[in-house]
Structures are given as structure tokens and as C-alpha cells.
C-alpha atoms as a PDB file:
ATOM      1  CA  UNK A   1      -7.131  18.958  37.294  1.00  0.00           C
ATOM      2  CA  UNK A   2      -9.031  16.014  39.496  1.00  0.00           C
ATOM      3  CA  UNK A   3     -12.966  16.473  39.635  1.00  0.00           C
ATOM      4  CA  UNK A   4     -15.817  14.042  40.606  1.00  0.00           C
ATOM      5  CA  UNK A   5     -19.629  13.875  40.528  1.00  0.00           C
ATOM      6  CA  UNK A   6     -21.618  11.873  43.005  1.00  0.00           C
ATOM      7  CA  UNK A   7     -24.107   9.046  42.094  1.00  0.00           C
ATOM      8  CA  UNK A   8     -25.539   7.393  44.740  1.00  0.00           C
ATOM      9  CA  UNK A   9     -22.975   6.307  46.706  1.00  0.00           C
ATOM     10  CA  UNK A  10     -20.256   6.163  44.116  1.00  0.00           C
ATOM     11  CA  UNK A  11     -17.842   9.037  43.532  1.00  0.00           C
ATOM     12  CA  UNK A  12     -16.484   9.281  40.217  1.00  0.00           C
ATOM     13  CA  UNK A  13     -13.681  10.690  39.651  1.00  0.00           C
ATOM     14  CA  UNK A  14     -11.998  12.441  36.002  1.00  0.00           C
ATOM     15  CA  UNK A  15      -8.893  13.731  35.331  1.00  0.00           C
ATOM     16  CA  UNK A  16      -6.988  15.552  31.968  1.00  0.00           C
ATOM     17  CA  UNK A  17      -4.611  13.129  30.106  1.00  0.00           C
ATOM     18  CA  UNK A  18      -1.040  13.855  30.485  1.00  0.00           C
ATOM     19  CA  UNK A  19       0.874  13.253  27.342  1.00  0.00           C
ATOM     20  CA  UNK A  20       3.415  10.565  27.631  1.00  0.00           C
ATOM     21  CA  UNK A  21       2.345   8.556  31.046  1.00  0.00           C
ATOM     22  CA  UNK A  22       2.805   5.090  31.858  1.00  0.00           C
ATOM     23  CA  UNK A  23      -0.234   5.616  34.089  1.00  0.00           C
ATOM     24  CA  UNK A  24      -1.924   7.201  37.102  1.00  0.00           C
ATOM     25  CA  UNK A  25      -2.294   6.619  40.698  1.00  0.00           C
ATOM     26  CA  UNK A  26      -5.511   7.313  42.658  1.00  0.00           C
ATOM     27  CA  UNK A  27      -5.198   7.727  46.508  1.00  0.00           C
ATOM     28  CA  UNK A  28      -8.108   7.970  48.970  1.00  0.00           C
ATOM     29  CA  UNK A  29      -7.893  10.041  52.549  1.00  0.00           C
ATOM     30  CA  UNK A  30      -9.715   9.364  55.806  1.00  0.00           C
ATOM     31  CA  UNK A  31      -8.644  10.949  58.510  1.00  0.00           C
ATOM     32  CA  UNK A  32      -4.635  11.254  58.733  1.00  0.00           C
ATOM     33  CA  UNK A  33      -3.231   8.788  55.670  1.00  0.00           C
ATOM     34  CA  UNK A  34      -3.531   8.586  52.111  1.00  0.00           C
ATOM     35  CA  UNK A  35      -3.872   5.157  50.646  1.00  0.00           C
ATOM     36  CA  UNK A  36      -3.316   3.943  46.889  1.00  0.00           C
ATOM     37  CA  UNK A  37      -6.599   2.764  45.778  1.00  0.00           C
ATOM     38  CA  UNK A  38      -4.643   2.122  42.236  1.00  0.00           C
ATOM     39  CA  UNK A  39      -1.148   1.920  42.003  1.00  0.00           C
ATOM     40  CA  UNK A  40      -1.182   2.204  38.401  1.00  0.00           C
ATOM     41  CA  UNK A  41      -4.140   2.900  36.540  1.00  0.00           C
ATOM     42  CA  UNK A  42      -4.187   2.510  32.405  1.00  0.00           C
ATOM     43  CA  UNK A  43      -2.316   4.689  30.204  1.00  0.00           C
ATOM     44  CA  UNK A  44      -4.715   7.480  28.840  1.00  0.00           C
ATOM     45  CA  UNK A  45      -7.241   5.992  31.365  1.00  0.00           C
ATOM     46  CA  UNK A  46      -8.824   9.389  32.991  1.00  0.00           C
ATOM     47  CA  UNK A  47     -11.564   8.466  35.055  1.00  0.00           C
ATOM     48  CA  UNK A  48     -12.083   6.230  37.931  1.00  0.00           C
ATOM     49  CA  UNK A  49     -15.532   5.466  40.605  1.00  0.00           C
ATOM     50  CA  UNK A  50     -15.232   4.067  43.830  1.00  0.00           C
ATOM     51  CA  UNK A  51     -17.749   3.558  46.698  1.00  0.00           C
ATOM     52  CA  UNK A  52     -16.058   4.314  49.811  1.00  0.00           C
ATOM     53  CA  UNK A  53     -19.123   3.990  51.934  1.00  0.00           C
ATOM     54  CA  UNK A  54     -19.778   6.619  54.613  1.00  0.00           C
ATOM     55  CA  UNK A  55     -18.131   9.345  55.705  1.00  0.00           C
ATOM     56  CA  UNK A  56     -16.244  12.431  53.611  1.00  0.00           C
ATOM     57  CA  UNK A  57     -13.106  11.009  52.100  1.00  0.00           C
ATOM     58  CA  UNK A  58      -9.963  12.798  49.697  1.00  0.00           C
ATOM     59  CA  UNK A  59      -9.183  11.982  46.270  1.00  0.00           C
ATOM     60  CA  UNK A  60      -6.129  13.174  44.557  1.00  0.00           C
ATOM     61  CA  UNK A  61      -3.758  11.695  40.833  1.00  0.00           C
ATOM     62  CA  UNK A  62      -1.055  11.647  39.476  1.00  0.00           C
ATOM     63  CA  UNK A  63       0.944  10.708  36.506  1.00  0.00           C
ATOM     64  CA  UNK A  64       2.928   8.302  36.085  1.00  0.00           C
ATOM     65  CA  UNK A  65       6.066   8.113  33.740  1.00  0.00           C
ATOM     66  CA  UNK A  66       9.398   7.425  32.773  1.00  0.00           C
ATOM     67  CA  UNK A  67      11.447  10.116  33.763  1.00  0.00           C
ATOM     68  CA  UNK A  68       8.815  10.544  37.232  1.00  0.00           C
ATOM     69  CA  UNK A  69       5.911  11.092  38.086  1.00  0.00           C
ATOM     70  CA  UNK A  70       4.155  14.624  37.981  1.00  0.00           C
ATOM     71  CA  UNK A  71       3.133  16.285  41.421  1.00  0.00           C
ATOM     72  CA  UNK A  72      -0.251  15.271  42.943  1.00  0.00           C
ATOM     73  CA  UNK A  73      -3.269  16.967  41.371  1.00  0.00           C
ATOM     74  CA  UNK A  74      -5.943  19.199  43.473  1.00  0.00           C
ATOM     75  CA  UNK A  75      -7.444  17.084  46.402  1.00  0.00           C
ATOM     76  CA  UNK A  76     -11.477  16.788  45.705  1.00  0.00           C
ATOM     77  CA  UNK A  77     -13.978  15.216  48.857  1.00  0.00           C
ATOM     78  CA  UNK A  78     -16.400  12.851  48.473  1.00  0.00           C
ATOM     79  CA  UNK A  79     -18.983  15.190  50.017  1.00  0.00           C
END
């Protein structure tokens, strides 16, 4: 499950580890597209903060492993 608190004008975002991922990837939404804001993020890494600047954006995760990569998590907005 993806959550985030606000500081400021940095969202940070936290996730539960998945046991036996290679990593995670973090998209960003604005408007009609996601895009990859980390194609592969540590393995156990569960938390990431970005400052998208204005406007109301969507965050969603996933895993990432060897035999594929688990469905995206819940979609959370930066407002």
C-alpha cells in the first residue's frame, strides 16, 4: 500500500517491502500519462520524496522482480 505526507512542497512517498524484489518503480501523473520518475529504485528501498512543483499530481509502485513485477499499488495525489 503507497501513502505520502506533504512537507512543504515535497511529497513523500512510503511503501511496504515486498519480499524478494529486485526493486521498485515510482511513476508520476499529470493530466493523461504516467511517467517513471525511477525506473528502478533500491532493493528494500520503501520510500521516496519528490517536488513536483504546482499542481495535483499521481503517484503509484511497484515491485520489481525476477519472475515480474507485481501489479501497480493504490494511486495517492499530491494534494
Amino acid at each position: 500500500m503507497l501513502s505520502r505526507t506533504i512537507a512543504g512542497s515535497t511529497v513523500n512517498l512510503s511503501w511496504t517491502n515486498v519480499t524478494n524484489e529486485t526493486g521498485y518503480e515510482v511513476q508520476r501523473k499529470k493530466g493523461g500519462s504516467w511517467i517513471t520518475l525511477l525506473p528502478i529504485k533500491g532493493r528494500d528501498v520503501t520510500t521516496h520524496s519528490d517536488s513536483p512543483g504546482n499542481g495535483n499530481y499521481g503517484y503509484r509502485v511497484r515491485a520489481l522482480g525476477p519472475e515480474g513485477n507485481s501489479s501497480w499499488s493504490n494511486t495517492v495525489n499530491s494534494k
